[in-house]
C-alpha atoms as a PDB file:
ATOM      1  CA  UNK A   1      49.130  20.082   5.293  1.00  0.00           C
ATOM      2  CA  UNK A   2      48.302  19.662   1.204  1.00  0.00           C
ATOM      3  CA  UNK A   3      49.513  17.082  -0.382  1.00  0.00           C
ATOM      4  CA  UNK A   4      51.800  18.934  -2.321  1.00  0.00           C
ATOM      5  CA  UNK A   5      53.630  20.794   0.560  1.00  0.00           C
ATOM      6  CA  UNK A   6      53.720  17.154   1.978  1.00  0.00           C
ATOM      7  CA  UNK A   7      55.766  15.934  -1.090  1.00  0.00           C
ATOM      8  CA  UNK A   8      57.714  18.528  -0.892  1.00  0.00           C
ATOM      9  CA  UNK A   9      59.019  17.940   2.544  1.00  0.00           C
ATOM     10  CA  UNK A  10      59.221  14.638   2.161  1.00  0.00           C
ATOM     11  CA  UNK A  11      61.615  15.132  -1.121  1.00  0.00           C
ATOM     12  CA  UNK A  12      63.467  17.208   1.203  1.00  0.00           C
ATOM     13  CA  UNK A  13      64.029  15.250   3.930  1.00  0.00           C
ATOM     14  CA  UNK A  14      64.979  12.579   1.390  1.00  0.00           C
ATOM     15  CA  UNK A  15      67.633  14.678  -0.425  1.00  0.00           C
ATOM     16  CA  UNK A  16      68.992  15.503   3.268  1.00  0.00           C
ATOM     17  CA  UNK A  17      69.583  11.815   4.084  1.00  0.00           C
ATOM     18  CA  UNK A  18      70.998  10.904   0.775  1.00  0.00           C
ATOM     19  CA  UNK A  19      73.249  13.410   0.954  1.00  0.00           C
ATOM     20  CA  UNK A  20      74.346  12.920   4.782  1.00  0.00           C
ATOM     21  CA  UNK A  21      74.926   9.272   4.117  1.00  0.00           C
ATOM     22  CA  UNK A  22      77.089  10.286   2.162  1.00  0.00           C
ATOM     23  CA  UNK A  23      79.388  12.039   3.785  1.00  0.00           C
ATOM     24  CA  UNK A  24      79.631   9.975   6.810  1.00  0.00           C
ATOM     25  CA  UNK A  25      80.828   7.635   4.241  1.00  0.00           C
ATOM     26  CA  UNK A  26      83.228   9.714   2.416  1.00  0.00           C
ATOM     27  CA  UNK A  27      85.100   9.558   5.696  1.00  0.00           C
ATOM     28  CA  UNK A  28      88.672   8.005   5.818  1.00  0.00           C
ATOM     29  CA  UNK A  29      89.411   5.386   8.155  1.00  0.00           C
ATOM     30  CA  UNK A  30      91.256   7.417  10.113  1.00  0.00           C
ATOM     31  CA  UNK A  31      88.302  10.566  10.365  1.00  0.00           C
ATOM     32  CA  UNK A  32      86.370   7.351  11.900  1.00  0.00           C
ATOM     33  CA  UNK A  33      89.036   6.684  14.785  1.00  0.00           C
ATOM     34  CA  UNK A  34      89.626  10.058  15.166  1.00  0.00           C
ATOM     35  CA  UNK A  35      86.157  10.941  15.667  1.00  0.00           C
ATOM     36  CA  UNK A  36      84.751   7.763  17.616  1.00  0.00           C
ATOM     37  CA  UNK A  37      87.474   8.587  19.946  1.00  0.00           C
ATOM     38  CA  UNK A  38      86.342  11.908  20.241  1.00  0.00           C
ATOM     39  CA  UNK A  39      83.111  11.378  20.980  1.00  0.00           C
ATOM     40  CA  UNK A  40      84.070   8.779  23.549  1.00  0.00           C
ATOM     41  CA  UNK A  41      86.189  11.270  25.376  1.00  0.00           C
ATOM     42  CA  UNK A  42      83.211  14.223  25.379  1.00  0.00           C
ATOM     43  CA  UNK A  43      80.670  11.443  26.776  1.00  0.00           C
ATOM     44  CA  UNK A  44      82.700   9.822  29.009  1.00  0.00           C
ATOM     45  CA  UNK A  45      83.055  12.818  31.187  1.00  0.00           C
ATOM     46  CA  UNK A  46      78.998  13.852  30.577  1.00  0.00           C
ATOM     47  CA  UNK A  47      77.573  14.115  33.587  1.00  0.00           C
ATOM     48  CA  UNK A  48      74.589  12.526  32.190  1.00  0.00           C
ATOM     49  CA  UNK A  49      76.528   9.345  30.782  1.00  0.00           C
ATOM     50  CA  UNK A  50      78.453   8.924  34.502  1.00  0.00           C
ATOM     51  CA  UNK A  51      74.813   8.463  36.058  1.00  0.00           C
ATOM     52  CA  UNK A  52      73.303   6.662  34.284  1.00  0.00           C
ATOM     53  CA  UNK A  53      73.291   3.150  35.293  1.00  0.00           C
ATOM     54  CA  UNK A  54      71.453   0.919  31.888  1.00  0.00           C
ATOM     55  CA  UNK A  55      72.634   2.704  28.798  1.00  0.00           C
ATOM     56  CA  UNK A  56      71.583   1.628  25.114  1.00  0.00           C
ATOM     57  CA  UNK A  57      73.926   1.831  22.142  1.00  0.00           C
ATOM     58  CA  UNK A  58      73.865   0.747  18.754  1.00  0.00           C
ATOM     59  CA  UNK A  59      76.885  -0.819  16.510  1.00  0.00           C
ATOM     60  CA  UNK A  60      77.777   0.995  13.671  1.00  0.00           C
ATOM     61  CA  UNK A  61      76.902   1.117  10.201  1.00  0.00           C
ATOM     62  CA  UNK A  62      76.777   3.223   6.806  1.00  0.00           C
ATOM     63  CA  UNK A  63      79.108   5.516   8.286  1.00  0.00           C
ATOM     64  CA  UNK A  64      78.208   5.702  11.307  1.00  0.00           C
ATOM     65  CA  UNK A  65      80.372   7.289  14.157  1.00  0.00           C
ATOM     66  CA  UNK A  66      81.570   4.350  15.877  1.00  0.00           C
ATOM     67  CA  UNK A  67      80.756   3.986  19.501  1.00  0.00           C
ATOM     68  CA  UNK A  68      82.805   1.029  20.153  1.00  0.00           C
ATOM     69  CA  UNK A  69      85.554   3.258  22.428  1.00  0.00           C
ATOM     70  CA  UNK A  70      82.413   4.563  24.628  1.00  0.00           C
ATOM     71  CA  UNK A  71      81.056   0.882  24.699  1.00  0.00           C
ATOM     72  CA  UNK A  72      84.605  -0.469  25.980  1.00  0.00           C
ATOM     73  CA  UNK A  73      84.232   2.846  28.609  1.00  0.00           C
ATOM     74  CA  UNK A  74      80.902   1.527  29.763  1.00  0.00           C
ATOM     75  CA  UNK A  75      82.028  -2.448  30.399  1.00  0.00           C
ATOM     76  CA  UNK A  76      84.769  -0.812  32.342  1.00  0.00           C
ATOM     77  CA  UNK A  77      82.537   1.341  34.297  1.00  0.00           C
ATOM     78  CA  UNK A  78      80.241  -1.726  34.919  1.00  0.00           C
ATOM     79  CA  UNK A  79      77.259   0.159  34.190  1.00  0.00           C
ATOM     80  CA  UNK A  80      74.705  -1.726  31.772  1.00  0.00           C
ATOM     81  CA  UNK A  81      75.338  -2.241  28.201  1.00  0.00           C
ATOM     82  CA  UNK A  82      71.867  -2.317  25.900  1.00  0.00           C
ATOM     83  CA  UNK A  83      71.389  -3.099  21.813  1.00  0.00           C
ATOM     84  CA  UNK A  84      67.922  -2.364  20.148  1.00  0.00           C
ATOM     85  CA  UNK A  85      66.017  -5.653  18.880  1.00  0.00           C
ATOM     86  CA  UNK A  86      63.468  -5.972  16.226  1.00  0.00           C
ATOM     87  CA  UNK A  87      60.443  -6.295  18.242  1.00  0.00           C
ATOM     88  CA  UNK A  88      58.793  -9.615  17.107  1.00  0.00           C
ATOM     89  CA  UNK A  89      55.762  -8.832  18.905  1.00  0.00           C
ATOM     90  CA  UNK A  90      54.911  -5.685  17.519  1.00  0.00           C
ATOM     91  CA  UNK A  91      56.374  -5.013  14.445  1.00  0.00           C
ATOM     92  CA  UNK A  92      58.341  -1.392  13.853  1.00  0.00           C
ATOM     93  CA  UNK A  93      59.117  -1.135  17.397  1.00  0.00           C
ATOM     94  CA  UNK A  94      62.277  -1.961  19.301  1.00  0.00           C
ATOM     95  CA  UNK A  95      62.718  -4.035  22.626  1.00  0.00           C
ATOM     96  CA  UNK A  96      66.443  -3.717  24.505  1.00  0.00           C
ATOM     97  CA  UNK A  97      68.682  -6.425  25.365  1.00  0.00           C
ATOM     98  CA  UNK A  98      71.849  -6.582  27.717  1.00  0.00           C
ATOM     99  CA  UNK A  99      74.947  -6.716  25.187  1.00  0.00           C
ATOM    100  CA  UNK A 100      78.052  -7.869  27.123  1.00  0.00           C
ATOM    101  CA  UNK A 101      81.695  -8.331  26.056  1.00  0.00           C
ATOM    102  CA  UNK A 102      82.570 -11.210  23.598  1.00  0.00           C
ATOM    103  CA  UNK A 103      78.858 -11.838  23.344  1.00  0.00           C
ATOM    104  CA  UNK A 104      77.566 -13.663  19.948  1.00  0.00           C
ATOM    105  CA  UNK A 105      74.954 -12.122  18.027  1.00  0.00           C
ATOM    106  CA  UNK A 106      73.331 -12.840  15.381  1.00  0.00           C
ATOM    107  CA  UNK A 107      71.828 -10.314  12.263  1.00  0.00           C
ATOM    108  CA  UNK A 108      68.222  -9.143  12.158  1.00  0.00           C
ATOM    109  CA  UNK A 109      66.894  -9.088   8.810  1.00  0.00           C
ATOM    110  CA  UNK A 110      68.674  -5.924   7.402  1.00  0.00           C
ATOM    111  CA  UNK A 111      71.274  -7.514   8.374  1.00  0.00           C
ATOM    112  CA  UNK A 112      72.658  -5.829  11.471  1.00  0.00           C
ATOM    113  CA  UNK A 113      74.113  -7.794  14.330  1.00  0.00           C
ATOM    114  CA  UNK A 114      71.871  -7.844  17.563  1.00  0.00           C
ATOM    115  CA  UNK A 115      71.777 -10.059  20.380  1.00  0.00           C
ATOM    116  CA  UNK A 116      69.889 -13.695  20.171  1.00  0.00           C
ATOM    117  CA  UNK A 117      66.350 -12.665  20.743  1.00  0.00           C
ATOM    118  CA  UNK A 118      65.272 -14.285  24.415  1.00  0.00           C
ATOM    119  CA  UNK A 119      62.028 -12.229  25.336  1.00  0.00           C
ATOM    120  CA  UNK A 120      62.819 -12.766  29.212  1.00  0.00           C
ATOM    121  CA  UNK A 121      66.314 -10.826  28.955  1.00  0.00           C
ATOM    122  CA  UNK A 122      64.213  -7.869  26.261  1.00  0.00           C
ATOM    123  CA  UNK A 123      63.321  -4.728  28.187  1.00  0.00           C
ATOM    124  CA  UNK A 124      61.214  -1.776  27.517  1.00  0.00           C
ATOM    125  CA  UNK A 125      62.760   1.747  26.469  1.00  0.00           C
ATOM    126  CA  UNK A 126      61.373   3.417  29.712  1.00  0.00           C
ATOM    127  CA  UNK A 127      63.812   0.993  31.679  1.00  0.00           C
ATOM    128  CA  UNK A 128      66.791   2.089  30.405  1.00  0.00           C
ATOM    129  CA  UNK A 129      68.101   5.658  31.529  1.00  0.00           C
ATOM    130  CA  UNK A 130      69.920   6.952  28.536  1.00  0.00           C
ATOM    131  CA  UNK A 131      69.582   5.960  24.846  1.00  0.00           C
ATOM    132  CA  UNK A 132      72.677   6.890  22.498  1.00  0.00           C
ATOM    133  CA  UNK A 133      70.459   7.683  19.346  1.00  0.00           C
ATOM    134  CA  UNK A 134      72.267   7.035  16.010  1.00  0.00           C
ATOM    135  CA  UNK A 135      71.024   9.970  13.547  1.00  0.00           C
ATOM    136  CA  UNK A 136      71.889  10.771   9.644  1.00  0.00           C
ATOM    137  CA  UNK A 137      71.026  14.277  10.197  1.00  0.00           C
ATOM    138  CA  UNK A 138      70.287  16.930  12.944  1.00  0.00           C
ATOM    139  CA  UNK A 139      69.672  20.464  14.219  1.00  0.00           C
ATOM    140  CA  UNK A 140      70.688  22.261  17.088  1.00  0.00           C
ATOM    141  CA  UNK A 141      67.125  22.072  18.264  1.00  0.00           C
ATOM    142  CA  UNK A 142      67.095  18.571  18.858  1.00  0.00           C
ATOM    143  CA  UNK A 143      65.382  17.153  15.712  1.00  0.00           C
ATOM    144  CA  UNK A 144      66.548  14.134  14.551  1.00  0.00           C
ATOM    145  CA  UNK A 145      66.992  12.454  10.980  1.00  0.00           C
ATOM    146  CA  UNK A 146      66.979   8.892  10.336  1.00  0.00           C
ATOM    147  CA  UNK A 147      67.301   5.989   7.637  1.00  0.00           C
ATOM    148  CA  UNK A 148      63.784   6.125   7.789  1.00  0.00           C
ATOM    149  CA  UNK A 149      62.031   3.428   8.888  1.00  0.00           C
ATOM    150  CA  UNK A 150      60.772   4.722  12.178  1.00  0.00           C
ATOM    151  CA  UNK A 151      61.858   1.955  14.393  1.00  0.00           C
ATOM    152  CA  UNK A 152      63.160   4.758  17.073  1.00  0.00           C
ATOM    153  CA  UNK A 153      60.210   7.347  17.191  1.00  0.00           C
ATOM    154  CA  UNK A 154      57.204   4.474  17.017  1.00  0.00           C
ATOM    155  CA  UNK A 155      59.654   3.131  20.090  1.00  0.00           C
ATOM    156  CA  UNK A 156      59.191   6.301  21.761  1.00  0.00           C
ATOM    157  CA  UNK A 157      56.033   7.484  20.883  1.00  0.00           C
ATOM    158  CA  UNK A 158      55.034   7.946  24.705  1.00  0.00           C
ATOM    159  CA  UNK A 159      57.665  10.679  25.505  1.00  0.00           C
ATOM    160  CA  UNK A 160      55.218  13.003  23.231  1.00  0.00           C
ATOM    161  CA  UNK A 161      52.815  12.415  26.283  1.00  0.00           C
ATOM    162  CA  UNK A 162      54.867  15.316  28.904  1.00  0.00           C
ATOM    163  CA  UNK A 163      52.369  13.676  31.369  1.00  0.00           C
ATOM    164  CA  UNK A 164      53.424  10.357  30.342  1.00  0.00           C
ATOM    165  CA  UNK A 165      56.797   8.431  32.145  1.00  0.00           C
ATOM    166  CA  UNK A 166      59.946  10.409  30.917  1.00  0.00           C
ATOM    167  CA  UNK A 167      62.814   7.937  30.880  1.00  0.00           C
ATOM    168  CA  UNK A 168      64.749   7.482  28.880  1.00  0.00           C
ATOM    169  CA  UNK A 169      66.563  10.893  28.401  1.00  0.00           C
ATOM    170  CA  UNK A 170      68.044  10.966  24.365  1.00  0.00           C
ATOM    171  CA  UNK A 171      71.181  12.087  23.561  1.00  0.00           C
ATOM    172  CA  UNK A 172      71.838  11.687  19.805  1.00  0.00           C
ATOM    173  CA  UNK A 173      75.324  10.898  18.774  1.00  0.00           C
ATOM    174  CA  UNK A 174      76.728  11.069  15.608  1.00  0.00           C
ATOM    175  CA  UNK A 175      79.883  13.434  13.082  1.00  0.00           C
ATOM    176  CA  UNK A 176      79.983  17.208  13.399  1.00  0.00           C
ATOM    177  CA  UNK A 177      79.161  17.428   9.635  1.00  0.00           C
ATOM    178  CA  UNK A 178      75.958  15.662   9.948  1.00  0.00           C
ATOM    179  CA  UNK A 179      74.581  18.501  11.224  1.00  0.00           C
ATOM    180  CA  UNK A 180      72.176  20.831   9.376  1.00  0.00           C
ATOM    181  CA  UNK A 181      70.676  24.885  10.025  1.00  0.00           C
ATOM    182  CA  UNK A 182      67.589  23.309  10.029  1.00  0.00           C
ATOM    183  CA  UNK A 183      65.065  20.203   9.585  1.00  0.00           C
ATOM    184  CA  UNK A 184      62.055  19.622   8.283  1.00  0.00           C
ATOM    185  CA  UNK A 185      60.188  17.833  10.832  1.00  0.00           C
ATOM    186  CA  UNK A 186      57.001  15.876  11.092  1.00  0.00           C
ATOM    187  CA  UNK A 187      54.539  15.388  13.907  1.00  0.00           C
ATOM    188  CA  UNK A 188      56.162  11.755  15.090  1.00  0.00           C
ATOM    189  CA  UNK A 189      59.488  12.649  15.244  1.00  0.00           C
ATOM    190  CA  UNK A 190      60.604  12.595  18.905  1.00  0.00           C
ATOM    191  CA  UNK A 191      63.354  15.389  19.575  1.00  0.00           C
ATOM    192  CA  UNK A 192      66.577  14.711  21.499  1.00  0.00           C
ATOM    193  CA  UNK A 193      67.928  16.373  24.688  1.00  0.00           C
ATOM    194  CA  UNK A 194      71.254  16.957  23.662  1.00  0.00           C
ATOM    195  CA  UNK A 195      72.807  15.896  20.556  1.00  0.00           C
ATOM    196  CA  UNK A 196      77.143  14.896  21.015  1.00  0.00           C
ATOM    197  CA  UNK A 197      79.656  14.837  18.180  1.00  0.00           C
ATOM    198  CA  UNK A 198      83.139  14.539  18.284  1.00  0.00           C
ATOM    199  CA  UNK A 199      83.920  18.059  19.176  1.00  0.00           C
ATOM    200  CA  UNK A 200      81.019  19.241  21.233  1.00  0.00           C
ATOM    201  CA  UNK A 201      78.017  18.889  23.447  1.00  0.00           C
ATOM    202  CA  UNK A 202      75.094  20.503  22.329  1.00  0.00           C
ATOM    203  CA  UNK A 203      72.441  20.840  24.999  1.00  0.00           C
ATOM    204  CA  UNK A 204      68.977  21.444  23.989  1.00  0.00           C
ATOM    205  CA  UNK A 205      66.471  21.410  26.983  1.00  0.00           C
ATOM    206  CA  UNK A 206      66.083  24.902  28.620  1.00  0.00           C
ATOM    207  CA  UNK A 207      66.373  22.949  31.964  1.00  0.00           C
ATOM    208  CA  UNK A 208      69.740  21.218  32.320  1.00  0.00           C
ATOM    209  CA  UNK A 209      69.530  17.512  31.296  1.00  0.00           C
ATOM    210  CA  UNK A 210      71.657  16.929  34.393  1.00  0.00           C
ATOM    211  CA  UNK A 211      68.396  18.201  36.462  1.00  0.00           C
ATOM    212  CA  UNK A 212      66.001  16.334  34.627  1.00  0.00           C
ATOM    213  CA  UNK A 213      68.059  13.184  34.819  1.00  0.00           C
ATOM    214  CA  UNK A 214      67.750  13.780  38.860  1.00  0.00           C
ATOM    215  CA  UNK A 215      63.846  13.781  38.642  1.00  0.00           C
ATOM    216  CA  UNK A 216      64.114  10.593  37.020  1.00  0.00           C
END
């Protein structure tokens, strides 16, 4: 790829961002409720999301859709809540810690809560089943947008490898109008296997993600 076609793509992936962010932001109060709740209800009854036994989340932030409803769904279920955690043994990657009800946590250094770092409760992506990706932007191919500092795709840099462990399956969540025709993507980005707003799932794997969940 030139340099200049690089630019250019990166510029555009730039504008994209800026301009998602700020939409998810322009939301009312009340879009958030609405649509957290929404999404709650669609993944709660996802196949997918009822098998799954160690689920990862994320809390919200710049705009994000809130997950807190599907959070409260998976304490009930007593399945096994996960939050990313700066990796302080290799830096840009995340580790996953259990994140229970009432639990304290403390901010990371941009500031976003996460549980009190303890490297013998941390666990690798590949043991949890199902990560709930936060996005800014994506496509209905499965390509993902995100703040852009990589923390996600270095993470899961091994699913590239189709020979290489597959767990866990990715299903980004995130508003109906973050989504774009199409984005520019770049050879790191890891792609998704269903993306699910607040009015729909959107499978993207030819094969059923319920079937490759069962190979698991």
């Amino acid at each position: 790829m030139s340099l200049q076609k690089e630019s250019q793509q990166k510029k555009s992936r730039q504008q994209i961002r800026i301009s998602l962010r700020e939409k998810r932001r322009s939301l009312s109060l009340r879009q958030q409720r609405n649509n957290a709740n929404g999404l709650a209800s669609r993944l709660n009854h996802y196949a997918v999301l009822k098998r799954a036994k160690r689920i990862a989340v994320y809390l919200s932030n710049d705009g994000e859709i809130d997950l807190q409803p599907t959070i409260n769904w998976i304490w009930r279920s007593g399945k096994q809540c996960y939050l990313p955690v700066l990796n302080k043994n290799k830096a840009g990657h995340l580790f996953f810690s259990p994140y229970q009800n009432r639990q304290i946590l403390v901010k990371n250094r941009f500031g976003i809560p996460e549980p009190k770092y303890s490297i013998k409760k941390m666990h690798l992506a590949r043991q949890i089943d199902v990560i709930l990706m936060p996005l800014v932007g994506f496509d209905r191919n499965g390509n993902r947008i995100g703040m852009g500092g990589g923390f996600y795709d270095r993470t899961l840099a091994y699913l590239a490898n189709k020979g290489a462990f597959q767990r866990p399956k990715l299903i980004g969540v995130a508003h109906s109008l973050q989504e774009v025709q199409r984005l520019p993507v770049k050879e790191w980005d890891i792609a998704m296997q269903a993306i699910v707003t607040e009015r729909e799932i959107i499978r993207v794997n030819k094969e059923p993600l319920e079937n490759a969940y069962n190979k698991l």
